[in-house]
Protein backbone atom coordinates (compact mmCIF):
# COMPACT_ATOMS: atom_id res chain seq x y z
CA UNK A 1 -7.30 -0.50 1.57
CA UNK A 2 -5.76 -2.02 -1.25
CA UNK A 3 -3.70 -5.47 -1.02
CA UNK A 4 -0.67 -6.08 -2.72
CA UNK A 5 0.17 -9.47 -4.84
CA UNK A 6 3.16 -11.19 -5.48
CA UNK A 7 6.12 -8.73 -6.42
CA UNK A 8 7.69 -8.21 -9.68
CA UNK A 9 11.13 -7.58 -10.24
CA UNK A 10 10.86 -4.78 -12.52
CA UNK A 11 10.63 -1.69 -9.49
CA UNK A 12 8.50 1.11 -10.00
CA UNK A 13 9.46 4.92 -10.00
CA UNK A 14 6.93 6.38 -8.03
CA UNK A 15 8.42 6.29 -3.71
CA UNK A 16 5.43 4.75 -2.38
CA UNK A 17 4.93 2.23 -4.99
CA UNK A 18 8.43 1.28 -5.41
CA UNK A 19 8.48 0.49 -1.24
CA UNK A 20 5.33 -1.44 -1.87
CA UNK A 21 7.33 -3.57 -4.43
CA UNK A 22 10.35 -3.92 -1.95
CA UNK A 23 7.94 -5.38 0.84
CA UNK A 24 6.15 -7.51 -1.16
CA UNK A 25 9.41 -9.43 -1.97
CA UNK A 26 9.73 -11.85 0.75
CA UNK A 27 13.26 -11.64 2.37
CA UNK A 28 13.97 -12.33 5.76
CA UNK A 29 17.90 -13.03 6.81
CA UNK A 30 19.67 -15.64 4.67
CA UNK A 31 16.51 -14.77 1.76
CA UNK A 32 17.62 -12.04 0.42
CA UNK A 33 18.40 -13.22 -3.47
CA UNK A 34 15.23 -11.94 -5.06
CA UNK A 35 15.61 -8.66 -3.76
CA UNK A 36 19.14 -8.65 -4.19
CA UNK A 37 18.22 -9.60 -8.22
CA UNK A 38 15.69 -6.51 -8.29
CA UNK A 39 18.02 -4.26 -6.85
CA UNK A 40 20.84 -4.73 -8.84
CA UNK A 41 18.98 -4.50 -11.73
CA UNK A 42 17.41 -1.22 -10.87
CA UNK A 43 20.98 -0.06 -10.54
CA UNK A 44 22.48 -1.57 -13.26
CA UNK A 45 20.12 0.84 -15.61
CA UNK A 46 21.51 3.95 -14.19
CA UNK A 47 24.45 4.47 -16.84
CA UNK A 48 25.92 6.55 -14.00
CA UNK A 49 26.32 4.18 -11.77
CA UNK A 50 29.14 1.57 -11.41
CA UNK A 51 27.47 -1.37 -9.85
CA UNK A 52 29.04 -4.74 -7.91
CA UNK A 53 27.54 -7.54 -6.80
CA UNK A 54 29.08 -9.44 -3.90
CA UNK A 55 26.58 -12.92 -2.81
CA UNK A 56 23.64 -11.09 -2.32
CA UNK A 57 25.06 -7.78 -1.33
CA UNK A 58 24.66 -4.94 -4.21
CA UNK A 59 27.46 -1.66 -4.45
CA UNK A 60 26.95 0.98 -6.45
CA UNK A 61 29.45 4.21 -7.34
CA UNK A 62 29.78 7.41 -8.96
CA UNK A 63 33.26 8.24 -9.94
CA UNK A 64 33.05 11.90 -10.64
CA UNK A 65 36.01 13.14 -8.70
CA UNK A 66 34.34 14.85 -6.34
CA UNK A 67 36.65 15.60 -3.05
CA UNK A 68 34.40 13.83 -0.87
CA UNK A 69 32.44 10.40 -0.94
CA UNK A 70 29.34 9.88 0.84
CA UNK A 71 28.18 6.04 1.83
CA UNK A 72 24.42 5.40 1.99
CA UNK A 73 23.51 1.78 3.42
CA UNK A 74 20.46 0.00 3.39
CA UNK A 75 20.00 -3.76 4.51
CA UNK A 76 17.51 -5.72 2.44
CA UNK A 77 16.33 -8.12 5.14
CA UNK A 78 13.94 -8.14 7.50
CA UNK A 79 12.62 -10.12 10.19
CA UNK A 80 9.94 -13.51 9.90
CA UNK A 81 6.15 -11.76 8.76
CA UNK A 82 3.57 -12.23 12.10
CA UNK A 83 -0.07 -11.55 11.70
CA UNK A 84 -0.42 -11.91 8.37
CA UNK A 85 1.71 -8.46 7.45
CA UNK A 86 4.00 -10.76 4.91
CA UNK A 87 1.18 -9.09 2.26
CA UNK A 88 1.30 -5.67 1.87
CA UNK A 89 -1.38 -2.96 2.00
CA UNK A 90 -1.88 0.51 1.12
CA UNK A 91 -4.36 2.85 2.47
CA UNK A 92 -4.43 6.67 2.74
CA UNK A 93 -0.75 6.53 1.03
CA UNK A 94 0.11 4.38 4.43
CA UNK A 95 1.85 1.32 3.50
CA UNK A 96 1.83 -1.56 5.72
CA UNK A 97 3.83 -5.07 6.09
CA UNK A 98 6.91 -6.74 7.01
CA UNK A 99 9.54 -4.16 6.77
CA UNK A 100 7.81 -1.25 5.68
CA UNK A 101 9.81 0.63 8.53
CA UNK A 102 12.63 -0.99 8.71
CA UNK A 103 14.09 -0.55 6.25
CA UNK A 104 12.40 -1.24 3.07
CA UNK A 105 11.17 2.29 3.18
CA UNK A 106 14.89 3.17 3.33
CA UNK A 107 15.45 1.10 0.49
CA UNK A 108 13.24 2.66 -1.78
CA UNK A 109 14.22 5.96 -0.87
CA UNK A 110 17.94 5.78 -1.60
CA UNK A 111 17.03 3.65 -4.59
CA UNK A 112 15.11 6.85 -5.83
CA UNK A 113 18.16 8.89 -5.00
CA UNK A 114 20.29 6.66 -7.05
CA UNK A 115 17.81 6.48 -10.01
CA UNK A 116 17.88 10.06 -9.96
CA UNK A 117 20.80 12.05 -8.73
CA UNK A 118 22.92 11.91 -12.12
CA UNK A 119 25.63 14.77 -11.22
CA UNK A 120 25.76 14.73 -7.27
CA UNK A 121 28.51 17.23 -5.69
CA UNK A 122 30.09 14.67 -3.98
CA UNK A 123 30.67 10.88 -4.91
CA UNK A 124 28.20 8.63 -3.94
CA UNK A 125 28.56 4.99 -3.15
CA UNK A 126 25.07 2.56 -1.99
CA UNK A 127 25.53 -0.54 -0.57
CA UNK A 128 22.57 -3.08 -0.21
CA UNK A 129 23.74 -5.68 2.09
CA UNK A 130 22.21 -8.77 3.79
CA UNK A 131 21.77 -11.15 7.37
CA UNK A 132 21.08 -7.11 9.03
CA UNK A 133 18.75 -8.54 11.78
CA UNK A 134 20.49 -11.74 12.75
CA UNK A 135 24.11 -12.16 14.37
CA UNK A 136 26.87 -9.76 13.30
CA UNK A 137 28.55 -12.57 12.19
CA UNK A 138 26.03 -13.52 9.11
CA UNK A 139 25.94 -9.57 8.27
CA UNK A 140 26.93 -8.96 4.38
CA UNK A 141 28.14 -4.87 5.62
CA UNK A 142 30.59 -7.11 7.90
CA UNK A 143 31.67 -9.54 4.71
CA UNK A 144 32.32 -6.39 2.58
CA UNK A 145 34.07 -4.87 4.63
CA UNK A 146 36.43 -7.46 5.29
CA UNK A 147 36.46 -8.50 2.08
CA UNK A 148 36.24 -5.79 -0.62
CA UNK A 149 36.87 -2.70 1.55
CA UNK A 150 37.87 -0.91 -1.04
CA UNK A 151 33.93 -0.80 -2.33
CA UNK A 152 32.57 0.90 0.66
CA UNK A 153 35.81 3.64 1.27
CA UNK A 154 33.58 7.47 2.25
CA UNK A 155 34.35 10.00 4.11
CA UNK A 156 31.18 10.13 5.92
CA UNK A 157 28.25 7.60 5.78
CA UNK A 158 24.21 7.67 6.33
CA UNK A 159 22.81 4.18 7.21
CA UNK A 160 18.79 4.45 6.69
CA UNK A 161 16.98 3.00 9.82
CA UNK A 162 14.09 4.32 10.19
CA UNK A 163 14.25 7.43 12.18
CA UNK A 164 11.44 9.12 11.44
CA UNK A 165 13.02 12.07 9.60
CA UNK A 166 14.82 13.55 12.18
CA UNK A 167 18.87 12.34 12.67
CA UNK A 168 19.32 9.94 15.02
CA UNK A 169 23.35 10.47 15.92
CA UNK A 170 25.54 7.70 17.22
CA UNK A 171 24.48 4.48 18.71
CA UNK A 172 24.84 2.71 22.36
CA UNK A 173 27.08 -0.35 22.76
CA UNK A 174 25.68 -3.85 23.70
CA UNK A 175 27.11 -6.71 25.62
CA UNK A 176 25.12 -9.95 26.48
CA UNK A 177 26.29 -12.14 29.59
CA UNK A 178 25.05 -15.45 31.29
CA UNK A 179 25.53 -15.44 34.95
CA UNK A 180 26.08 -19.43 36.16
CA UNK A 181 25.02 -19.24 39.80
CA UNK A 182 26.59 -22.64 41.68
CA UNK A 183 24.37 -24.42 44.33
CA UNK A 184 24.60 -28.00 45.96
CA UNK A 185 22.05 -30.82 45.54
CA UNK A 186 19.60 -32.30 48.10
CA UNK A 187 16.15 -33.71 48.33
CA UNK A 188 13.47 -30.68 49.12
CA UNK A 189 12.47 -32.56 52.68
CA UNK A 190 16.06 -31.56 53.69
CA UNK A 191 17.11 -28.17 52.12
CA UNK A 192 19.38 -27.64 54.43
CA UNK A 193 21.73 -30.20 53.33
CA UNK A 194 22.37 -28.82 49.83
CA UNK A 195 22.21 -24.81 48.78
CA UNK A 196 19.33 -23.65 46.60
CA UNK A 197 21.04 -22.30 43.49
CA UNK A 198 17.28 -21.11 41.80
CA UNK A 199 17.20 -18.91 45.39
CA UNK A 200 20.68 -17.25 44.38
CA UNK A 201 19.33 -15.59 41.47
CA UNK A 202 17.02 -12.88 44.12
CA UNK A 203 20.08 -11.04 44.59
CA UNK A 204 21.17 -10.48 41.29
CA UNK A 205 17.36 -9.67 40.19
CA UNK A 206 17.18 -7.39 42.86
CA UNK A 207 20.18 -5.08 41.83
CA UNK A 208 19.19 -5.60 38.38
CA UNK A 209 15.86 -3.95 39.03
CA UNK A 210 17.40 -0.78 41.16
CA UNK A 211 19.77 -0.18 38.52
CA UNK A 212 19.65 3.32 37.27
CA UNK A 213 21.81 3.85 34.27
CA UNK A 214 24.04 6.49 33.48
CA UNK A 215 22.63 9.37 30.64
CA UNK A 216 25.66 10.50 28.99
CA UNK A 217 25.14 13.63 26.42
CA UNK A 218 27.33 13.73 23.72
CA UNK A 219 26.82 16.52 20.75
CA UNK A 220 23.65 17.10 22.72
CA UNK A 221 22.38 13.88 22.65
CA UNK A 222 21.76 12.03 25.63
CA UNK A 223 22.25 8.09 25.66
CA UNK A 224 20.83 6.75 28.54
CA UNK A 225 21.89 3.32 29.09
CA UNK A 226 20.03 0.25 30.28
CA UNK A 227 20.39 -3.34 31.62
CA UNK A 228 17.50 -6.08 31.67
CA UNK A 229 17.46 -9.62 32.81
CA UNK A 230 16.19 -11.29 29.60
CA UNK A 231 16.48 -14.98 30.65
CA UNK A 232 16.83 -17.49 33.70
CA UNK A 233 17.11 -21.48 33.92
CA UNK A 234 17.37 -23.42 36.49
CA UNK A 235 15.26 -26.71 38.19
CA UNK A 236 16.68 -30.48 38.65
CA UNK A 237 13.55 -32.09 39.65
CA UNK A 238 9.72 -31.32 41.28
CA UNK A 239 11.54 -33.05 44.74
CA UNK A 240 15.62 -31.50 44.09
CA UNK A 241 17.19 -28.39 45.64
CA UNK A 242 18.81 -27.30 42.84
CA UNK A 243 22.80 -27.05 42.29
CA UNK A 244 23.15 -24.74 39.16
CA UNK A 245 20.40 -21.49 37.66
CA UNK A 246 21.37 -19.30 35.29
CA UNK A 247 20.48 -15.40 34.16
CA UNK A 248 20.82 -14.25 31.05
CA UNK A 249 21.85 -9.57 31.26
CA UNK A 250 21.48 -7.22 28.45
CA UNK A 251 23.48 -4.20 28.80
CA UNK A 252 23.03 -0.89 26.46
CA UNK A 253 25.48 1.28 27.70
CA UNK A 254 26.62 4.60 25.80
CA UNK A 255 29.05 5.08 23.24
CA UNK A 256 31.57 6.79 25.75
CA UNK A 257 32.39 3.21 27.09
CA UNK A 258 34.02 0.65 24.82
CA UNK A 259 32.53 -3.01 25.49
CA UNK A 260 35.34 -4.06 27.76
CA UNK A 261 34.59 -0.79 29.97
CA UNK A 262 30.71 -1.75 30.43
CA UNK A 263 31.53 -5.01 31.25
CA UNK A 264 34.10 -4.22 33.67
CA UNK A 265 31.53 -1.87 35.14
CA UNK A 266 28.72 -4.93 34.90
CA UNK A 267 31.31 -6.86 36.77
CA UNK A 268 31.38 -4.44 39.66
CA UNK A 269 27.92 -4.26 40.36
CA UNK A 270 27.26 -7.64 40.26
CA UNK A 271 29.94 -8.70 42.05
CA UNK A 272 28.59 -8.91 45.96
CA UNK A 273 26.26 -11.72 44.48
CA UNK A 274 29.01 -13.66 43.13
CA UNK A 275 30.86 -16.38 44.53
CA UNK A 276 33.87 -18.41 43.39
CA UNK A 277 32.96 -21.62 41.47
CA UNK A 278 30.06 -19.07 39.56
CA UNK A 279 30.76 -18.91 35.97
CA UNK A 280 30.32 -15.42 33.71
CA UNK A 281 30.37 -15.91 30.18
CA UNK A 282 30.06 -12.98 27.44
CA UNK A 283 27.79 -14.03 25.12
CA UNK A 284 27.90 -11.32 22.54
CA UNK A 285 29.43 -7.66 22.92
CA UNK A 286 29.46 -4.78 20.56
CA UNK A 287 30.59 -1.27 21.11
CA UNK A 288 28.88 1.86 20.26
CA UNK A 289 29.40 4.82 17.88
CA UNK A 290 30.01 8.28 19.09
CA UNK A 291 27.43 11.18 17.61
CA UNK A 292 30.55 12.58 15.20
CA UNK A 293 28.29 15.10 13.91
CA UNK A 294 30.93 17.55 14.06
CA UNK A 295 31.96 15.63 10.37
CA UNK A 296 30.48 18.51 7.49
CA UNK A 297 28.43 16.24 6.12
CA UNK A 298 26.81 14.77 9.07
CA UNK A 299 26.50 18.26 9.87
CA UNK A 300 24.92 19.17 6.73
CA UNK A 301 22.48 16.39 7.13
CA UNK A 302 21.23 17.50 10.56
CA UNK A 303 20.56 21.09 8.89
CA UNK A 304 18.52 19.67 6.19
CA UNK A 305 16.21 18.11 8.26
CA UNK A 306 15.75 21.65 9.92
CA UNK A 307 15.38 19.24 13.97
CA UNK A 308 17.27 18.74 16.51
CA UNK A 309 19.46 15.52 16.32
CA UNK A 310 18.93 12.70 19.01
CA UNK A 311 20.43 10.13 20.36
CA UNK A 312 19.73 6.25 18.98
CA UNK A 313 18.16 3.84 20.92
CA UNK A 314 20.09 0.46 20.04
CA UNK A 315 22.57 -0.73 18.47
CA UNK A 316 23.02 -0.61 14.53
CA UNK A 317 26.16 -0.38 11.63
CA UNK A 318 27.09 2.86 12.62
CA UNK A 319 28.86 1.59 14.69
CA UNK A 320 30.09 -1.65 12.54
CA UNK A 321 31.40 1.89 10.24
CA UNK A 322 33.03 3.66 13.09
CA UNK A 323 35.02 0.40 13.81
CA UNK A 324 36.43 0.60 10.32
CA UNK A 325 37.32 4.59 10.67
CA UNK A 326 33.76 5.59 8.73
CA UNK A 327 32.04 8.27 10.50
CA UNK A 328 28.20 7.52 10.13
CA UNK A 329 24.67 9.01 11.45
CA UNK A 330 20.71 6.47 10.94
CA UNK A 331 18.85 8.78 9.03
CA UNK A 332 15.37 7.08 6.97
CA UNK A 333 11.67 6.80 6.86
CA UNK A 334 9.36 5.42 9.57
CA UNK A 335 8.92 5.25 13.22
CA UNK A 336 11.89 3.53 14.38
CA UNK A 337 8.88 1.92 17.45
CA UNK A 338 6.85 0.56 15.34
CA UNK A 339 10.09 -2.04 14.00
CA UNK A 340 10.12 -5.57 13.92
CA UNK A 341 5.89 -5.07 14.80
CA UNK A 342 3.00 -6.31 13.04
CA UNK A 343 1.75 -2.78 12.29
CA UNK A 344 5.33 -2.26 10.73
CA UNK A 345 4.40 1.00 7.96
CA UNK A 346 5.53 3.57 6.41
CA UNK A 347 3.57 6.73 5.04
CA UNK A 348 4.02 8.42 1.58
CA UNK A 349 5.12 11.74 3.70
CA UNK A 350 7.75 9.88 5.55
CA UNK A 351 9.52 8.74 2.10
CA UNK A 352 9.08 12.17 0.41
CA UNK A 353 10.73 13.86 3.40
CA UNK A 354 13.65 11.85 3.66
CA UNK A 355 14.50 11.49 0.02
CA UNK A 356 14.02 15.88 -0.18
CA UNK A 357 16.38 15.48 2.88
CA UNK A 358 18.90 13.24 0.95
CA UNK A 359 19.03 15.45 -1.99
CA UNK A 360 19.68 18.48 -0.34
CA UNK A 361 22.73 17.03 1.11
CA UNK A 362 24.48 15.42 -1.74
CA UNK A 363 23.40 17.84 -4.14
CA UNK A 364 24.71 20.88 -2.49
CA UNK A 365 27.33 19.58 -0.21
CA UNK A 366 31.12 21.01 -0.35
């Protein structure tokens, strides 16, 4: 096993070293200007490559005339290091640290593409962007495409999560809410003078933990959908009844549904716990993507890999594209399970196979 030292900005050729420079450069969310620097400078030597710098975002574009312009889009962040994987290591051509799968892997492999795909047959445009893996409202994709949209205009785009090789179509929709369940005060010697608020939330666990979700199958993948308590608050005092808890529901729901739909439905089956006076706030909602791998070059992608497409688990900027009339597929290196871990890695196979992949499709499309 071989440890890595502290990166260079100079970025090697070879896939596996090259991804081993990429993780070695410390950049979680709002950290991203070393990388950033790297990046654009790998670009910037490619004489067929127009590149743009936005912050810490990078664009690069062929202008070749082609009919049809395909978007590949990486994000350069990552989340915090744990267990000591901020260092990376290689062993058996497996490399290993923070963001190895997601997506630094990626990275390196459509960095590859870029250095070397001189005369693609269609346009190409990259985009690097930042603040992937904290709120939507820090991401650079988001800031681009409000502010320079004209950079990141395709007819079809690939964003590389890890996916380990195979297409991973589409993506489900999220929506966050915090239930505020209403009580009434009193001392614990006399509960029955007050209403336990803390003993409200039963109920609502209870239905949360016999939901069964709907699996919807769209271009024959099937999103099944989900919904988890993932917080609860409540307490006054060791001797209070308390007046006010709280719970905290994550809902996945599939990309049939737009985010007011799941709600509605999250609404409904919620609702025979819920009083007047209770409080629902959305915290955070995001629609999915649908598959759209009816789209030829979607298509051609999913014949390249020679597997059956399936659907993702999560949400991701697929469907951040599909809001601004892109229609995109997560395609990359890595098992997608092992993100955001401290066993995070990649394998030399994984980056050869997607980047093979890759070519195939720009190289030969229509």
């Amino acid at each position: 096993m071989t440890s890595v030292g502290a990166a260079s900005l100079d970025l090697p050729e070879d896939l596996l070293a090259l991804a081993t420079a990429l993780v070695a450069m410390a950049s979680p969310s709002h950290h991203e200007q070393v990388i950033a620097e790297a990046v654009e400078a790998a670009l910037a030597a490619c004489d067929h490559l127009a590149v743009e710098r936005v912050g810490d975002n990078v664009v690069a574009r062929t202008s070749l005339g082609r009919p049809r312009r395909l978007l590949l889009v990486g994000h350069l962040d990552t989340v915090p290091p744990s267990g000591g994987n901020d260092v990376p290591t290689v062993s058996d051509d497996v490399l290993t640290g923070v963001g190895a799968a997601d997506m630094k892997g990626g990275v390196a492999v459509l960095l590859a593409l870029a250095r070397a795909v001189r005369e693609p047959a269609v346009d190409l445009t990259w985009c690097f962007y930042v603040c992937e893996e904290v709120a939507r409202v820090h991401s650079g994709l988001g800031a681009l495409l409000r502010e320079r949209p004209e950079l990141l205009r395709a007819d079809a785009a690939v964003v590389g999560e890890p996916t380990g090789g195979v297409v991973e179509a589409g993506c489900q929709g999220t929506l966050r809410v915090r239930l505020g369940l209403a009580g009434a005060r009193a001392h614990t010697a006399r509960p029955y003078t007050g209403r336990n608020a803390v003993h409200r939330l039963a109920p609502v666990l209870a239905a949360l933990a016999a939901y069964e979700g709907r699996t919807v199958v769209l271009d024959g993948c099937a999103y099944a959908e989900q919904l988890q308590a993932v917080a609860v608050d409540g307490g006054v005092a060791g001797n209070v009844v308390p007046d006010r808890a709280s719970i905290t529901v994550n809902h996945r729901f599939a990309p049939d549904r737009s985010a007011e739909e799941a709600e509605a439905a999250l609404r409904e089956l919620l609702a025979p716990h819920l009083e007047p006076g209770d409080e629902w706030v959305l915290e955070d909602a995001a629609a999915g993507a649908h598959p759209r791998l009816d789209h030829p070059l979607l298509a051609r992608l999913v014949a390249a890999t020679g597997a059956p497409p399936r659907a993702k688990v999560g949400w991701t900027d697929v469907a951040t594209l599909a809001e601004h009339g892109v229609p995109a597929t997560n395609f990359g290196p890595g098992d997608p399970e092992l993100a955001h871990t401290e066993g995070e890695r990649v394998a030399r196979a994984d980056l050869e196979l997607a980047f093979d992949v890759l070519s195939a499709v720009v190289g030969s499309a229509d």
